[in-house]
Each structure stands twice: as structure tokens, then as C-alpha cells.
C-alpha atoms as a PDB file:
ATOM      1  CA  UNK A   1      35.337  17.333 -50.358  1.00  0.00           C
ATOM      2  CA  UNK A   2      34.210  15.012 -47.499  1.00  0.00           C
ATOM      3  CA  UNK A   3      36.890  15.984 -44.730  1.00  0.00           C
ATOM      4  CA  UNK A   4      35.130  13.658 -42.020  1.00  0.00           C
ATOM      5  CA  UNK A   5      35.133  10.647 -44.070  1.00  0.00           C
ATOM      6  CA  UNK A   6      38.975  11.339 -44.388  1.00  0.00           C
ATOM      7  CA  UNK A   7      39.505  11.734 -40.909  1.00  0.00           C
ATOM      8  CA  UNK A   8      37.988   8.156 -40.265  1.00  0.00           C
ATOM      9  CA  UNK A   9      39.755   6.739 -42.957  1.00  0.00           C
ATOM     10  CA  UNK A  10      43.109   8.023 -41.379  1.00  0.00           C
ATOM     11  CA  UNK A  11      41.855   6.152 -37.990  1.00  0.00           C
ATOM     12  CA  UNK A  12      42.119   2.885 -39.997  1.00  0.00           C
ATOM     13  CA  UNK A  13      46.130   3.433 -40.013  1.00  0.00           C
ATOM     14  CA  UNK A  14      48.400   1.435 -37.209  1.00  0.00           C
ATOM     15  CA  UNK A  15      48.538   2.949 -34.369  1.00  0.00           C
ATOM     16  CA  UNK A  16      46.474   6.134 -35.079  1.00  0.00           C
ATOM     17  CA  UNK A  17      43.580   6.901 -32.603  1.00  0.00           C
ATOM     18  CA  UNK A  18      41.900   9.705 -34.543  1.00  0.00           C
ATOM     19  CA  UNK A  19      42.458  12.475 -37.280  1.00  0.00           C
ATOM     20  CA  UNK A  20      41.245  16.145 -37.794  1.00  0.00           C
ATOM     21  CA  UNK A  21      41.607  17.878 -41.044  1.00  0.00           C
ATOM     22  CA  UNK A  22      41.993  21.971 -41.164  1.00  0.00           C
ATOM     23  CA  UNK A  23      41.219  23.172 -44.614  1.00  0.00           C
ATOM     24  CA  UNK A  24      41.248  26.442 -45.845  1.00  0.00           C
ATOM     25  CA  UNK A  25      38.101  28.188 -48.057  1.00  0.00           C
ATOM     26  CA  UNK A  26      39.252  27.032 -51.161  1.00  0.00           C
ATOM     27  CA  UNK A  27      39.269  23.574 -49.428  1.00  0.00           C
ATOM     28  CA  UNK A  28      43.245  22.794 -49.130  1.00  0.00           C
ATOM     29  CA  UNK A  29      44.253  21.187 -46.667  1.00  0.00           C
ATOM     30  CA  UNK A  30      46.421  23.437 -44.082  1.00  0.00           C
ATOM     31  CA  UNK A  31      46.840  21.137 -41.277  1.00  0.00           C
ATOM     32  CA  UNK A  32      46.631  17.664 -40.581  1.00  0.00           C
ATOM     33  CA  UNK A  33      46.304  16.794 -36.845  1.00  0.00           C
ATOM     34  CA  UNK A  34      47.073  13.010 -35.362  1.00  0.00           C
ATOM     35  CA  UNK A  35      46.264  11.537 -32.162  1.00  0.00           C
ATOM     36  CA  UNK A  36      48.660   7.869 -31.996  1.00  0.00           C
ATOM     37  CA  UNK A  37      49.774   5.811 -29.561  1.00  0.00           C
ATOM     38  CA  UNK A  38      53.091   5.082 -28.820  1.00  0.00           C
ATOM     39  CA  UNK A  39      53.809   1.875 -30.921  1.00  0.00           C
ATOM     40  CA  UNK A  40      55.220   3.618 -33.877  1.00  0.00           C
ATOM     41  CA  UNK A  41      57.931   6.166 -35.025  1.00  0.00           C
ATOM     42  CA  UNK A  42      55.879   9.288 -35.937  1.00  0.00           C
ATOM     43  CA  UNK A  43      58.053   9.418 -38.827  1.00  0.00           C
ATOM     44  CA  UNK A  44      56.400   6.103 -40.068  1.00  0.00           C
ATOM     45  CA  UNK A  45      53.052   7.465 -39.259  1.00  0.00           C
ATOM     46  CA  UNK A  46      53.783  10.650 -41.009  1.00  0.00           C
ATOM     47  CA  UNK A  47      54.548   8.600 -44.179  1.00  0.00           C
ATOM     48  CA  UNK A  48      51.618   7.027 -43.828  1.00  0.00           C
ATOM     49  CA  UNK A  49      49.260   9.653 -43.508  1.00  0.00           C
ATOM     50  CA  UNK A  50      50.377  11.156 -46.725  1.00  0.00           C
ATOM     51  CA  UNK A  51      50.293   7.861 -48.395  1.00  0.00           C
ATOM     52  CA  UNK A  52      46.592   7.378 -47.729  1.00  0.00           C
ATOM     53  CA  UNK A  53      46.048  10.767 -48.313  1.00  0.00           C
ATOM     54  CA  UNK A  54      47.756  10.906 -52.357  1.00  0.00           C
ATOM     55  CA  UNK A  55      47.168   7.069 -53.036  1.00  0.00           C
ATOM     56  CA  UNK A  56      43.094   6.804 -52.032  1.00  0.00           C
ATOM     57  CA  UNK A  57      42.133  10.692 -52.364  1.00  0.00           C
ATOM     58  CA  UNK A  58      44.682  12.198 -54.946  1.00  0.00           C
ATOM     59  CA  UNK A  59      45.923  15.066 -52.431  1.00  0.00           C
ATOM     60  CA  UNK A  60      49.366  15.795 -52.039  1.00  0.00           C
ATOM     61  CA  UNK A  61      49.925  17.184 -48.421  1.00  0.00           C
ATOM     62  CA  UNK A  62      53.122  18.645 -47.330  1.00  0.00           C
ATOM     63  CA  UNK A  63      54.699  16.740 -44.039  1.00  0.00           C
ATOM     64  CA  UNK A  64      55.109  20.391 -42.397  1.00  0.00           C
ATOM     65  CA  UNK A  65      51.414  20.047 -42.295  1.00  0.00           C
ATOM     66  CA  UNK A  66      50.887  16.887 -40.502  1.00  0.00           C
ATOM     67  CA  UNK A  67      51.226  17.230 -36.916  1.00  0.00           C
ATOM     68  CA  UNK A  68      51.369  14.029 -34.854  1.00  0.00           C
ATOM     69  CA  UNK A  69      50.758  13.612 -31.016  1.00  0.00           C
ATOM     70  CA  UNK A  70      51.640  11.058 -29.077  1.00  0.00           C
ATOM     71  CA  UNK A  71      49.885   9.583 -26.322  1.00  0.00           C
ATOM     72  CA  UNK A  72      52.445   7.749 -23.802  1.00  0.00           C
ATOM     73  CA  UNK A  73      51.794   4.308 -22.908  1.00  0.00           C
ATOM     74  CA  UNK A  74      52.807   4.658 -19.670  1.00  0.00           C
ATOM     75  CA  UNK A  75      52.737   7.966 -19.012  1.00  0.00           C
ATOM     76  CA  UNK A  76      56.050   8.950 -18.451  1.00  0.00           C
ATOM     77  CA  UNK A  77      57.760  11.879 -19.167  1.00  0.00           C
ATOM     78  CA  UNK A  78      58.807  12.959 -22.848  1.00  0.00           C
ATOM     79  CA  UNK A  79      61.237  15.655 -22.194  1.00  0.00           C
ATOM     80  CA  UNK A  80      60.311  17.295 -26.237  1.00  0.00           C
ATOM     81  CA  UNK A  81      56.657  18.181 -25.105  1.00  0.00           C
ATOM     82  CA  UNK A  82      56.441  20.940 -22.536  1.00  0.00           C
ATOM     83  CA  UNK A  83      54.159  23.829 -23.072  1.00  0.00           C
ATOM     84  CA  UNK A  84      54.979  26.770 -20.882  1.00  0.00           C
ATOM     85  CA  UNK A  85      52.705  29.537 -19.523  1.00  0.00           C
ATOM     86  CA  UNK A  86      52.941  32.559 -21.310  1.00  0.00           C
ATOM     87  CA  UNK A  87      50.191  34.950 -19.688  1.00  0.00           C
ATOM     88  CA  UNK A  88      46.579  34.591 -17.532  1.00  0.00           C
ATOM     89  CA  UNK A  89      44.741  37.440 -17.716  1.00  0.00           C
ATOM     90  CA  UNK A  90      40.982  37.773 -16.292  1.00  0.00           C
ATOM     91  CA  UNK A  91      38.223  40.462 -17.445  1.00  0.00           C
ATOM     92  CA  UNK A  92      35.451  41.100 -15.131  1.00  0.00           C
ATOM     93  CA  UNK A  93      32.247  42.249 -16.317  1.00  0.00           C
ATOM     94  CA  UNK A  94      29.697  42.980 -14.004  1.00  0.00           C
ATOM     95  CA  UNK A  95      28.449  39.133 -13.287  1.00  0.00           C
ATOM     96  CA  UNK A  96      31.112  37.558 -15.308  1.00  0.00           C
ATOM     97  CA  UNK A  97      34.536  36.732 -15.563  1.00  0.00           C
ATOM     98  CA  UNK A  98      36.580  35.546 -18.914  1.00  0.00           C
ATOM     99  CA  UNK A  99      39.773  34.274 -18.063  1.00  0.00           C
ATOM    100  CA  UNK A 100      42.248  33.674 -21.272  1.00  0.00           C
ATOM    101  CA  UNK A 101      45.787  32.179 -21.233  1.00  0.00           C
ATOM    102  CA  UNK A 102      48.350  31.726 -23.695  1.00  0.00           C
ATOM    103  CA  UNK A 103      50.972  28.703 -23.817  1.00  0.00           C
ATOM    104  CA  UNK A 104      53.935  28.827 -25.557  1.00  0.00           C
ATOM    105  CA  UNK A 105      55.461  25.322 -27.554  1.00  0.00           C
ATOM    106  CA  UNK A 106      58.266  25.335 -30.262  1.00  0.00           C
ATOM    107  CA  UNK A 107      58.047  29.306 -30.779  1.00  0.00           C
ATOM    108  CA  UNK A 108      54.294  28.959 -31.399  1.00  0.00           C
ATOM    109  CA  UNK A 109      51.526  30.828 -28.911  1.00  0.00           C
ATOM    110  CA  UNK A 110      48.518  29.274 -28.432  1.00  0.00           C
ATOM    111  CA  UNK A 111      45.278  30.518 -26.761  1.00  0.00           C
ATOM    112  CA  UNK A 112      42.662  29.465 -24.960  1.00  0.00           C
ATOM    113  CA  UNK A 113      39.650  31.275 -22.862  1.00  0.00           C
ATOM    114  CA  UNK A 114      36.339  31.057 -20.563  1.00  0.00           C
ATOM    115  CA  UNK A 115      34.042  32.345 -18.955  1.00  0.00           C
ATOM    116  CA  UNK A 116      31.590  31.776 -16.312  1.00  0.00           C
ATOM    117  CA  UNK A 117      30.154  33.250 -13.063  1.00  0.00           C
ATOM    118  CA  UNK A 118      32.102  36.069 -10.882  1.00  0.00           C
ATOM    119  CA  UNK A 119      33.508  34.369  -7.846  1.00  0.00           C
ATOM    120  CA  UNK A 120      36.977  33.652  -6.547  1.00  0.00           C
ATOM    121  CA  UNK A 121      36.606  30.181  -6.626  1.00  0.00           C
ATOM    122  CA  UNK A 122      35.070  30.316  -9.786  1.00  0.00           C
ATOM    123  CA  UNK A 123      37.878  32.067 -11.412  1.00  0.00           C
ATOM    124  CA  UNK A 124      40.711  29.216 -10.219  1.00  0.00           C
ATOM    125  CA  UNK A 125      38.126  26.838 -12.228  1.00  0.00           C
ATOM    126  CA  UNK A 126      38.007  29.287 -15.040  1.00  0.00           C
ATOM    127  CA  UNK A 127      41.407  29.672 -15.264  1.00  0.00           C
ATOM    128  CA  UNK A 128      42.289  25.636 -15.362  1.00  0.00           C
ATOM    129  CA  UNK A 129      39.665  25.120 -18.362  1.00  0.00           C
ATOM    130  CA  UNK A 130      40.950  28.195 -20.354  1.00  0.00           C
ATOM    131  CA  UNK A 131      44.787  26.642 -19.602  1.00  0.00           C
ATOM    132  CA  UNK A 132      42.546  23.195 -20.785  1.00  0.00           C
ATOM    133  CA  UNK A 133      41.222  24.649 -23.783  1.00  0.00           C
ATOM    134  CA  UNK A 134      44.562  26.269 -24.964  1.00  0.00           C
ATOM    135  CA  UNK A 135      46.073  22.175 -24.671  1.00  0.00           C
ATOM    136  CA  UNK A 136      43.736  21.461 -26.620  1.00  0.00           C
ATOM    137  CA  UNK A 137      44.610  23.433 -29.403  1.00  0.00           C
ATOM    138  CA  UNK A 138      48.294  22.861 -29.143  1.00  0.00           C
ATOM    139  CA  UNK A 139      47.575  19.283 -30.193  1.00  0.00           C
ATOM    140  CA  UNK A 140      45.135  19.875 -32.568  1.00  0.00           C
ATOM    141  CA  UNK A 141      42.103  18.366 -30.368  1.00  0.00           C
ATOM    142  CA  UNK A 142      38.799  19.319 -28.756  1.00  0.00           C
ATOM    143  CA  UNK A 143      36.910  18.015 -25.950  1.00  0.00           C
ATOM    144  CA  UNK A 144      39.892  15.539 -25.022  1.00  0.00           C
ATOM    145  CA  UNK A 145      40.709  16.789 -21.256  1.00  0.00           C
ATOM    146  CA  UNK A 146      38.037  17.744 -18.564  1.00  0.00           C
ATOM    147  CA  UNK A 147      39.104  19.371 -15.498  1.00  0.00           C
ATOM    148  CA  UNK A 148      37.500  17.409 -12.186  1.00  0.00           C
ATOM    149  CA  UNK A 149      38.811  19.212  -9.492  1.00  0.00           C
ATOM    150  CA  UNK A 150      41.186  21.929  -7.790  1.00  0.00           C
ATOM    151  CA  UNK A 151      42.480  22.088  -4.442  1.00  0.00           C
ATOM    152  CA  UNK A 152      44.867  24.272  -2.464  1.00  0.00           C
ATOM    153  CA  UNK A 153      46.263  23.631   0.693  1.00  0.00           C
ATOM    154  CA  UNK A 154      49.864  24.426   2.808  1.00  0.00           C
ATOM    155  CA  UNK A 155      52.510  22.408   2.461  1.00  0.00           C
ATOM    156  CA  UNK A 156      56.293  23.190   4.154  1.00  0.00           C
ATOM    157  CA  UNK A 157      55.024  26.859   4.628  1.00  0.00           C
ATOM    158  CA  UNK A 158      53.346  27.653   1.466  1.00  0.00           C
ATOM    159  CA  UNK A 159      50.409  27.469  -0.457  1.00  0.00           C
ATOM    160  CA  UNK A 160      50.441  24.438  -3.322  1.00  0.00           C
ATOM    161  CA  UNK A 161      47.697  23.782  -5.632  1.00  0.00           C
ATOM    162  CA  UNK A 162      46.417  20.243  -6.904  1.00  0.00           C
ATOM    163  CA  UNK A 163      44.363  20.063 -10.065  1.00  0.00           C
ATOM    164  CA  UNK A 164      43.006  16.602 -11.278  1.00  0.00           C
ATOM    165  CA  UNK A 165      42.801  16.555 -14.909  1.00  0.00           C
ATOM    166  CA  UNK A 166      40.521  13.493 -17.105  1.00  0.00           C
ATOM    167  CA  UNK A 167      42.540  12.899 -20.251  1.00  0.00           C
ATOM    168  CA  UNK A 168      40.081  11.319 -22.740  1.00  0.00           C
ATOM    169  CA  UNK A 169      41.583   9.583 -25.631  1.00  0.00           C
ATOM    170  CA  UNK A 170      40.287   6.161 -27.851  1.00  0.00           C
ATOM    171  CA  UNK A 171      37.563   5.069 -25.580  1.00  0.00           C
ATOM    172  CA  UNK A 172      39.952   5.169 -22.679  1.00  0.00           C
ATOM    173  CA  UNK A 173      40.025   7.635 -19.558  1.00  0.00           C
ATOM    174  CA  UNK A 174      43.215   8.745 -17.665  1.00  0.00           C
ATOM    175  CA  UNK A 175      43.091  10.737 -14.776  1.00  0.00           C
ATOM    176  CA  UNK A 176      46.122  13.016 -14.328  1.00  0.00           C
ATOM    177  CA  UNK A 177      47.376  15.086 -11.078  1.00  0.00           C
ATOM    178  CA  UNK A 178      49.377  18.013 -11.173  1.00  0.00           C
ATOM    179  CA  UNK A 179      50.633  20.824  -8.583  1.00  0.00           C
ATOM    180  CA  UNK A 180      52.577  23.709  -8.319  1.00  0.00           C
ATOM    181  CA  UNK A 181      53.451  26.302  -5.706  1.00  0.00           C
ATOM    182  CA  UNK A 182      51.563  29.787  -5.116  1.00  0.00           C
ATOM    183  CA  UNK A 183      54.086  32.318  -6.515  1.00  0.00           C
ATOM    184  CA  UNK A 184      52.363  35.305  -7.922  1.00  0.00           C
ATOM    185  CA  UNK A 185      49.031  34.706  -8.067  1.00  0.00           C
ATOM    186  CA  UNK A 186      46.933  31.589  -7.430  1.00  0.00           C
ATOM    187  CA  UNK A 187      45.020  31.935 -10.628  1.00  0.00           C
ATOM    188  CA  UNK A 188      48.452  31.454 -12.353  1.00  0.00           C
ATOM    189  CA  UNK A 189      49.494  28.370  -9.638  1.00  0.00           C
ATOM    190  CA  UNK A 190      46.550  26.697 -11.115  1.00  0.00           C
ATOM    191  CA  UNK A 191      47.192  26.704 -14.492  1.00  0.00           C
ATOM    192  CA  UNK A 192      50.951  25.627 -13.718  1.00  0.00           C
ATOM    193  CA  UNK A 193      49.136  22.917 -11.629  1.00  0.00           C
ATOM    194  CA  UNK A 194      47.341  21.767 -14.792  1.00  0.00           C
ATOM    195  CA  UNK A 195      49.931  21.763 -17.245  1.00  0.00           C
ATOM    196  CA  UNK A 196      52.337  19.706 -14.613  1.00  0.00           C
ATOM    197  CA  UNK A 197      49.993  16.910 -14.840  1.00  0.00           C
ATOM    198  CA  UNK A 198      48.745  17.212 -19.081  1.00  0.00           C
ATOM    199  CA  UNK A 199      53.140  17.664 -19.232  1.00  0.00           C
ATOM    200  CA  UNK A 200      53.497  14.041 -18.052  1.00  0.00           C
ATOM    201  CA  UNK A 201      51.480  12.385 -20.780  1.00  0.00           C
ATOM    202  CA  UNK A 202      51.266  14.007 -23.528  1.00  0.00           C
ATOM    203  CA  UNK A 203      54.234  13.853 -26.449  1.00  0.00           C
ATOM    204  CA  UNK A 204      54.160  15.964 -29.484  1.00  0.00           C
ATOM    205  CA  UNK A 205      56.139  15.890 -32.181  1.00  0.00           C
ATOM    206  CA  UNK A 206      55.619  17.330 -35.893  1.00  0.00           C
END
């Protein structure tokens, strides 16, 4: 079965952006993943998605399986998407450092890791694009958000760190800016840093 040309069908739909199908080894569908906009219920959406998918390819997909998120207009706040940090842990090797996180959303964990050269300054960066990365693959997307910066400085006594996220999404850019307080440790602050800006304009809903 030709998952890609059913994930640019689905794009054809009002107000979707773009599709990705997760099928299993016998080729069923498991998950359904939908980047929208904003102009429609994701109820209505939903419907359609499994219209297309019965009516035009004769497959029958549960609507537990379809996962729809939302990209805000104007990037305000939706109060039902807020992933929250759940661990960052780094592993140094002898020239290397992996840094993974895991986010928590709805009950669900999800990961994300990387790795790169052994510095300090390295490992804030390393630790933003594994927080990144796990985003990612709470909504079901890759290669959507690029990190472009960190930077810490003191503010009313304490260390804060800034991270500038891109957000990439139907041909358009967004750049996003997020901060948070130094608390425990700064590799941690960064990743908060991250999600406070990806928290503003992102909504998810299943």
C-alpha cells in the first residue's frame, strides 16, 4: 500500500497542512498524525480524515488513531497542550555527550535524544534539540522546529535562560522565544526555556 500518496491526498482536505501515516508490518494503519490550522473543529477534520480514508482507499481507521494538531493562528495560548519535563539525563563518553529527555502529555511519555561534541556549551545545545526532537514526536512530526539560539544571562538576581526556537510548518516560518529560570541545573532551564516558547503555539488535541 502506497502510504505517501495517502498522506498527500489527506493534504487536499480543508484546513489540513500535512499527514503522516504509522503502519504496522502487516501494513495497518496504527496512527494517523495531522498537522491543521486553526479554521476548523478537529472533530470535523477527524471525520474527514476517515471519510477519505474508507470512501477513496477502502480502510476503516479507528478515530483513537487519528491524532490532530493544531497550529494557532495567532499564537496564543491553548491551555489543553502543555507538555511537561519529565527527566534530562546526559551520558558522556570520552569525546561525546548524548543528552535524552522525556516529556510527559495526557499520561503518555515521549522521548527524544542527541548527541554531539563534549563541551558545556555544547551540552545546553544538546539538551534543547533532544527537548526539540521529543516535540516532535508528541505531535507526530519530524524536522518541523530548529533550535537558533540559547542565551543565559541575570535577571533580578538569578540566572534565566532564552532559547529561540524556528517553528516550520506549510511553507511558513515562526520564530518562537521562550525562558525559564536556573533552578537545578541549567541543562534542565534550557529545555524548560524551549518548551515555554513551542507551549505558546502549538495545540493538540486527539
Amino acid at each position: 500500500m502506497d502510504f505517501k500518496e495517502i498522506q498527500d491526498y489527506l493534504t487536499n482536505l480543508k484546513s489540513v497542512i500535512s499527514g503522516k501515516i504509522v503502519a504496522g508490518q502487516d501494513d495497518e494503519i496504527e496512527e494517523v498524525h495531522i498537522l491543521a490550522d486553526s479554521s476548523r473543529n478537529t472533530k470535523q477534520i477527524c471525520r474527514d480524515v476517515q471519510s477519505v480514508l474508507i470512501s477513496k482507499y477502502d480502510i476503516n481507521v479507528d478515530y483513537k488513531k487519528i491524532s490532530i494538531a493544531q497550529i494557532s493562528d495567532n499564537l496564543t495560548i491553548d491551555n489543553n497542550f502543555r507538555l511537561k519535563l519529565k527527566s534530562v539525563k546526559a551520558e558522556n563518553n570520552l569525546k561525546t555527550t548524548t543528552v535524552k529527555v522525556d516529556l510527559e502529555l495526557d499520561d503518555k511519555i515521549y522521548n527524544g535524544e542527541s548527541t554531539g561534541v563534549k563541551t558545556d556549551r555544547n551540552t545546553l545545545r544538546l539538551s534543547a534539540e533532544a527537548g526539540l526532537k521529543a516535540v516532535e514526536n508528541s505531535i507526530g512530526f519530524d524536522n518541523c522546529l530548529l533550535l537558533e539560539d540559547i542565551e543565559s544571562r541575570q535577571l533580578a538576581g538569578k540566572e534565566v535562560v532564552t532559547s529561540a526556537v524556528t517553528f516550520v510548518y506549510g511553507g511558513a516560518e515562526v520564530l518562537l522565544c521562550g525562558s525559564a529560570f536556573v533552578e537545578h541545573s541549567k541543562p534542565e532551564a534550557v529545555v524548560k526555556a524551549t518548551l515555554n516558547a513551542i507551549n505558546r503555539s502549538v495545540a493538540k488535541s486527539r
